[in-house]
Each structure stands twice: as C-alpha cells, then as structure tokens.
N, C-alpha and C. Protein backbone atom coordinates (compact mmCIF):
# COMPACT_ATOMS: atom_id res chain seq x y z
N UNK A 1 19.71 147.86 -244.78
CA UNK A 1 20.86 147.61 -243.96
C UNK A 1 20.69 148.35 -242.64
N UNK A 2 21.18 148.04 -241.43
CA UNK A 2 20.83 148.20 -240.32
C UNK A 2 22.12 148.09 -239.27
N UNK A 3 22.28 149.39 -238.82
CA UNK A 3 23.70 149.49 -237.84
C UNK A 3 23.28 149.57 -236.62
N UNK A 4 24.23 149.40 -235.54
CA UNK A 4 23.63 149.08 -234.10
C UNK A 4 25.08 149.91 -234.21
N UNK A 5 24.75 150.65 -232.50
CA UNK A 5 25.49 151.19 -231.84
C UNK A 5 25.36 150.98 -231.17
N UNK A 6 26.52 150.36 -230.00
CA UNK A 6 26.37 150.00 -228.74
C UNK A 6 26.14 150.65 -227.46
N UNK A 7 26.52 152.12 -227.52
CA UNK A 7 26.70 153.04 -226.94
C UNK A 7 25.25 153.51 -226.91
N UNK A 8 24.01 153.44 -227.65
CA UNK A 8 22.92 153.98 -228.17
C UNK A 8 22.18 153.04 -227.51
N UNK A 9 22.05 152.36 -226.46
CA UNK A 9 20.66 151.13 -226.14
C UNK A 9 19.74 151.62 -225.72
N UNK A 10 18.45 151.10 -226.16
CA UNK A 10 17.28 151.35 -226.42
C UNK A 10 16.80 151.42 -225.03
N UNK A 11 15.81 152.65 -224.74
CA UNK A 11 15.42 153.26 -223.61
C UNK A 11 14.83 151.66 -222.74
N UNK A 12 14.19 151.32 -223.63
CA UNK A 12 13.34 149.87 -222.82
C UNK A 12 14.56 148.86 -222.55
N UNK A 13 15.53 149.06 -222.82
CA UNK A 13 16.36 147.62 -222.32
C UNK A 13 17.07 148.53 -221.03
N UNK A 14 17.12 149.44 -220.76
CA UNK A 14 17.71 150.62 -219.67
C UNK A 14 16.70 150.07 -218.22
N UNK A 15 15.60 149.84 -218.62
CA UNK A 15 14.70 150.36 -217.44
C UNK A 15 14.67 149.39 -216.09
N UNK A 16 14.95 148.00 -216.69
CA UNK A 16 15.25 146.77 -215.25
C UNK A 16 14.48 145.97 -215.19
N UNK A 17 14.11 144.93 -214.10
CA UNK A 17 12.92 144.01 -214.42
C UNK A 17 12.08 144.17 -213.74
N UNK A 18 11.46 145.19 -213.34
CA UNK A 18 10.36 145.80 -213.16
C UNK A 18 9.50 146.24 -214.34
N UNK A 19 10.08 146.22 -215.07
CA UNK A 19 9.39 147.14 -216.74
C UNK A 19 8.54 145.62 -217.17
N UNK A 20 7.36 146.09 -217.76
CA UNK A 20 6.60 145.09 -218.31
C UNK A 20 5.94 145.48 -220.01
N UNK A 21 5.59 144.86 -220.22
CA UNK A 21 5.15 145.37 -221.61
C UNK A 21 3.59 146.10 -221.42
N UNK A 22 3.27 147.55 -221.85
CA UNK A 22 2.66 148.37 -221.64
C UNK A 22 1.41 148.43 -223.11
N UNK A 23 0.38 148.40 -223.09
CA UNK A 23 -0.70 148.02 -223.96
C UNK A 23 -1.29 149.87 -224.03
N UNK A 24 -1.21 150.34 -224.78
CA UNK A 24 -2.55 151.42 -225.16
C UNK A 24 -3.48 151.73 -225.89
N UNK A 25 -4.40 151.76 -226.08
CA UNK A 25 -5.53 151.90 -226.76
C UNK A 25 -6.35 153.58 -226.83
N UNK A 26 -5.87 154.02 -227.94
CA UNK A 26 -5.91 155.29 -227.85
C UNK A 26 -7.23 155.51 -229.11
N UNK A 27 -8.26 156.59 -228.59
CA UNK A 27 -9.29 156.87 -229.42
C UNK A 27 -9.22 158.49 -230.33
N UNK A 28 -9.61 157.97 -230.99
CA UNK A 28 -8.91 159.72 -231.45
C UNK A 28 -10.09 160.19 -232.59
N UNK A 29 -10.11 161.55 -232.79
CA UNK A 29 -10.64 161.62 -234.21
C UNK A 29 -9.66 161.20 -235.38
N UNK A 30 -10.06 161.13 -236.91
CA UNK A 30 -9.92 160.62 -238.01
C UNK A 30 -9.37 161.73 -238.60
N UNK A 31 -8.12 162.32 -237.86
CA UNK A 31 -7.30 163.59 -238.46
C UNK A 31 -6.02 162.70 -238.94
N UNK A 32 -5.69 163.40 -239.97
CA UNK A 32 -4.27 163.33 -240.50
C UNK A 32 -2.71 163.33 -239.40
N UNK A 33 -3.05 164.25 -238.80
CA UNK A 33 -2.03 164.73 -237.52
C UNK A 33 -1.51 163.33 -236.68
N UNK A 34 -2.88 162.81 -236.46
CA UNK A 34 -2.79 162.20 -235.00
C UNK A 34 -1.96 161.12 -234.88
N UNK A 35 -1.23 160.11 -236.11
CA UNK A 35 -0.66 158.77 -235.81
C UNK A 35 0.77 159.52 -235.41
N UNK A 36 1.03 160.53 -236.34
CA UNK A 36 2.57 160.78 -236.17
C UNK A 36 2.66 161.78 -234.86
N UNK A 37 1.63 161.97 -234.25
CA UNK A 37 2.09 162.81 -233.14
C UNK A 37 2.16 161.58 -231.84
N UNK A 38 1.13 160.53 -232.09
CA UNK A 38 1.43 159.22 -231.48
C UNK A 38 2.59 158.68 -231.59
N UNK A 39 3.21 158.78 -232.34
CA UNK A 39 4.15 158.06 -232.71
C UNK A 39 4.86 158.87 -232.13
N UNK A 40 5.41 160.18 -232.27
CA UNK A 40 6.68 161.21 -232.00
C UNK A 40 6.94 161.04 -230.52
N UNK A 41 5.69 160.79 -229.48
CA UNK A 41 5.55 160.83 -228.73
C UNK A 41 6.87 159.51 -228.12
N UNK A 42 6.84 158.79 -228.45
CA UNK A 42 7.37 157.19 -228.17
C UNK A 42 8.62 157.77 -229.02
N UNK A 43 8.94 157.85 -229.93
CA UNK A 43 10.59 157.89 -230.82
C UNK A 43 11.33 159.05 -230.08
N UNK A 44 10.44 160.04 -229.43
CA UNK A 44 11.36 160.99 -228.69
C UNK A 44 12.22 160.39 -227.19
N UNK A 45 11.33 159.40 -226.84
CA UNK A 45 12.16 158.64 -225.83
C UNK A 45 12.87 157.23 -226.23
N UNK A 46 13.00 157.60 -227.49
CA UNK A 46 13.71 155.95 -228.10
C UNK A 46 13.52 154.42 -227.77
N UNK A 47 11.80 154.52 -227.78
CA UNK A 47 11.08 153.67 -228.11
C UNK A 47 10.33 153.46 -229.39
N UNK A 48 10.38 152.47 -229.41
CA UNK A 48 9.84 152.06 -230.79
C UNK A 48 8.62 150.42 -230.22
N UNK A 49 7.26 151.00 -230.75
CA UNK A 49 6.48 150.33 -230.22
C UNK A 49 6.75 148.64 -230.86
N UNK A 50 6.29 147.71 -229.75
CA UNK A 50 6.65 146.11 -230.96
C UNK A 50 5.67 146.03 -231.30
N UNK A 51 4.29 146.69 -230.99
CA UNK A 51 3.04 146.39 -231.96
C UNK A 51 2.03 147.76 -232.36
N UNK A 52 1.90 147.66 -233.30
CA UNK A 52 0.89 148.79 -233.85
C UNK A 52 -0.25 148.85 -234.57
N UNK A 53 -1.40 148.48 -234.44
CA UNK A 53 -2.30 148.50 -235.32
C UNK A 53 -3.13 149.54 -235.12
N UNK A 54 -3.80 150.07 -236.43
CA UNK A 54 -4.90 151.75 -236.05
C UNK A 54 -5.55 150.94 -237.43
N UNK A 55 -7.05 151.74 -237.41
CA UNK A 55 -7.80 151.76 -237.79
C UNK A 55 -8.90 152.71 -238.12
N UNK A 56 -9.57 153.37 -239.02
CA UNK A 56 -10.76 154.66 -238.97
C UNK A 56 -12.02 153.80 -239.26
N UNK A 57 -12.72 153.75 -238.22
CA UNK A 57 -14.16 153.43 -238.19
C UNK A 57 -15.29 154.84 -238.11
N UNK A 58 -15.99 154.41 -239.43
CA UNK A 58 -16.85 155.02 -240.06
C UNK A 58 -17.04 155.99 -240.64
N UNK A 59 -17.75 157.28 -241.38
CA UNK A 59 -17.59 157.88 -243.02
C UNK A 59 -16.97 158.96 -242.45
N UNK A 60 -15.67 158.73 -243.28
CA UNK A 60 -14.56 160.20 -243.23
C UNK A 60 -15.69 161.48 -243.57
N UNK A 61 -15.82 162.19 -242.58
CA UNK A 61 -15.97 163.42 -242.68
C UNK A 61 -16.97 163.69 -241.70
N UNK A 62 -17.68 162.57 -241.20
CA UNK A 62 -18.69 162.34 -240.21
C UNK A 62 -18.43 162.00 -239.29
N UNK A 63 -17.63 162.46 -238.06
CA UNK A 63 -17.29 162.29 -237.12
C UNK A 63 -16.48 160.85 -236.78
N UNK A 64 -15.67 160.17 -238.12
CA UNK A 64 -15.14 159.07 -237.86
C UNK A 64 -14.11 158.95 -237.19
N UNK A 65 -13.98 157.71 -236.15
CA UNK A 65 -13.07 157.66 -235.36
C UNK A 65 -11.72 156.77 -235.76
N UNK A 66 -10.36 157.29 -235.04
CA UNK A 66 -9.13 156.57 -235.26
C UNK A 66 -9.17 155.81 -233.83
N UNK A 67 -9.01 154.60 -234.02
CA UNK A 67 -8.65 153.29 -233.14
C UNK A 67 -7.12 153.36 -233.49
N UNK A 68 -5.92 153.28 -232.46
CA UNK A 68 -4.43 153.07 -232.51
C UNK A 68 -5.02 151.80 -231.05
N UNK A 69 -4.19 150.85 -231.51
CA UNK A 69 -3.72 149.75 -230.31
C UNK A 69 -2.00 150.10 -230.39
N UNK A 70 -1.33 150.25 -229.28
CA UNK A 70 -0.34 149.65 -229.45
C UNK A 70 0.50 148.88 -228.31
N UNK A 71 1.61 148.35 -228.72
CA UNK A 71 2.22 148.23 -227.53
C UNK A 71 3.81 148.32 -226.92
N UNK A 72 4.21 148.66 -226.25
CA UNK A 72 5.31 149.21 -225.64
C UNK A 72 6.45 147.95 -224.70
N UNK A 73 7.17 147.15 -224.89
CA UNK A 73 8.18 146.83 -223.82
C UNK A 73 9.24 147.22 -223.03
N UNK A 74 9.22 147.44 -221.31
CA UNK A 74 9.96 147.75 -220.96
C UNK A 74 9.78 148.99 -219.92
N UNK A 75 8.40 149.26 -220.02
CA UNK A 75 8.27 150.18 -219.01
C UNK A 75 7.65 149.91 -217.39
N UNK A 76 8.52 151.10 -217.19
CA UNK A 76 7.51 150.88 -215.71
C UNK A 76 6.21 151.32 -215.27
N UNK A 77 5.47 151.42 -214.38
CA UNK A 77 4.43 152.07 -213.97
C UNK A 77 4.40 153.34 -214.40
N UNK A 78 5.63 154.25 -213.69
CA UNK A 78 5.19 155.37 -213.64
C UNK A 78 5.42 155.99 -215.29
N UNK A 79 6.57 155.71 -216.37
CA UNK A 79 6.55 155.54 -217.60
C UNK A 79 5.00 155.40 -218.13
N UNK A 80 4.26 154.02 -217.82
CA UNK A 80 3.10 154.19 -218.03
C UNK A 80 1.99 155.34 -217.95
N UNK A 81 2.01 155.54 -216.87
CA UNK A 81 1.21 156.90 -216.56
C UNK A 81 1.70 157.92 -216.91
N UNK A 82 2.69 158.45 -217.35
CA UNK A 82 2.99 159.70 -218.03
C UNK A 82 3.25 159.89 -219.48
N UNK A 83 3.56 158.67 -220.14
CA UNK A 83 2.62 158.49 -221.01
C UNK A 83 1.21 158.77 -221.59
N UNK A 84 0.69 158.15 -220.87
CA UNK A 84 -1.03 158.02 -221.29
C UNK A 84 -0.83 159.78 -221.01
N UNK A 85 -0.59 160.03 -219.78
CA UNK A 85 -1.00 161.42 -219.69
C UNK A 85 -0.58 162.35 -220.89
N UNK A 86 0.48 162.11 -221.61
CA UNK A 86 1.10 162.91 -222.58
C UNK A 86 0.28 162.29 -224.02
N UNK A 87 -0.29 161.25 -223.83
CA UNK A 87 -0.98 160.86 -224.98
C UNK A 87 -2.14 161.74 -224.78
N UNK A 88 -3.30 161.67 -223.70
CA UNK A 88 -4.36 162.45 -223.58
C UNK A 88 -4.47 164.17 -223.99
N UNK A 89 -3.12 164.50 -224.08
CA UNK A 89 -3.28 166.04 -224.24
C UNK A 89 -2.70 166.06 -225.74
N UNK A 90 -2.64 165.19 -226.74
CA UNK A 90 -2.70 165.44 -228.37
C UNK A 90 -3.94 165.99 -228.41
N UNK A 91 -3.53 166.85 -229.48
CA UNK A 91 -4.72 167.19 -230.13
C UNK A 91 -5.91 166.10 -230.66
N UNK A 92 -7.15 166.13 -230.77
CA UNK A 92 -8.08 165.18 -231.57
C UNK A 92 -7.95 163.66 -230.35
N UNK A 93 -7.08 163.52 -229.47
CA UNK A 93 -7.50 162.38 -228.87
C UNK A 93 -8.62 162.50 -228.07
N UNK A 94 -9.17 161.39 -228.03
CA UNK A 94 -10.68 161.89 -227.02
C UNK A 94 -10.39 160.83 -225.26
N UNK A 95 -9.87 159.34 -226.16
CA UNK A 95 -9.29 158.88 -224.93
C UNK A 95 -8.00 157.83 -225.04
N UNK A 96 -7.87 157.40 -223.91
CA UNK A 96 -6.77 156.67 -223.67
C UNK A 96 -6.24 155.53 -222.57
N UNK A 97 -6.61 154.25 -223.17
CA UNK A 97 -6.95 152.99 -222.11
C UNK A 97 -5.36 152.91 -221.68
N UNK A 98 -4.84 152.16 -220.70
CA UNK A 98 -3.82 151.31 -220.82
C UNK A 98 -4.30 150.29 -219.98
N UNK A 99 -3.12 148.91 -220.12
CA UNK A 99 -3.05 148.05 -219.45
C UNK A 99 -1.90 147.13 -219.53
N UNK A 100 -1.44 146.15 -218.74
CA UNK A 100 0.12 145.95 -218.77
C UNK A 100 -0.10 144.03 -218.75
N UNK A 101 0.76 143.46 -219.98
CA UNK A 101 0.89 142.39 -220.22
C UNK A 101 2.01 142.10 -219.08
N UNK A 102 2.39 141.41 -218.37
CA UNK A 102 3.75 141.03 -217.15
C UNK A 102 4.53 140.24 -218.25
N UNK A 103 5.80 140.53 -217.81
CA UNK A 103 7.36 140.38 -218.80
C UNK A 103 7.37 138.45 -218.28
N UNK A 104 8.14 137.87 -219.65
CA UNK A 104 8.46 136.82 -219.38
C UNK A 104 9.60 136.23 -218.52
C-alpha cells in the first residue's frame, strides 16, 4: 500500500523544463558498501532513480568490478555535475560517466 502526500513532491517534478533525464554509469570496486552509498546519495535528495541496473564482472576477490547504470529524471545540468562529483568521492568508486537523454 502506498500513500502520497501532496505537500511532499518529488525533488524531480520541482526542478522545471529544463531538467532532462540524467544517465550514470558508475565503476566501482566489488565492495558490499558501494550500491547503498549510491543509492543514499539520490534518496537524500528525494530522488528515486527510474532505472537501475549493476552488475560484478569477474572473480570476487580478484579485483572484480561493480558496473551500476542508472538513471535519474528531472535534473538540470548543474544537479548533474554535482552529482557525479559527489558520486566520484565514494569510497571504492574508480569512475563516473554521465550523459543526458532530452525530456519528452
């Protein structure tokens, strides 16, 4: 079950039509830590990504890497870039692509 508060709207419907949907591709090591600090990162500004896929390519314990894609609606540029920047300084990330799908 699922309540809405009206008073509570979601940071991405705030931002205007300048905001586009925001793509990241984040590389990381194959630590335990790293999805939920990805994640905390985005729920602390009351976003909630519309797409998420991660992945660990190759043998846990041997330098295997975490692949996170995700993606974000509603931001702007500069949202974008401070972002990524706040993504790059987790622990275990090594890097951090973005790129921006344009809003319908």
């Amino acid at each position: 079950m699922s309540s809405h508060n009206p008073s509570q709207t979601p940071a991405s419907a705030e931002r205007g039509p300048q905001a586009a949907t925001v793509c990241f591709s984040i590389q990381a090591a194959a630590e335990p830590g790293v999805m939920p600090r990805v994640l905390e990162l985005f729920a602390k500004r009351n976003l909630v990504p519309e797409r998420w896929v991660s992945g660990v390519h190759g043998l846990a314990g041997r330098g295997a890497e975490l692949m996170i894609d995700l993606q974000v609606a509603g931001l702007t540029g500069q949202d974008r870039a401070y972002l990524a920047r706040c993504l790059a300084q987790i622990t275990d990330v090594r890097s951090v692509l973005t790129s921006e799908k344009a809003g319908a």
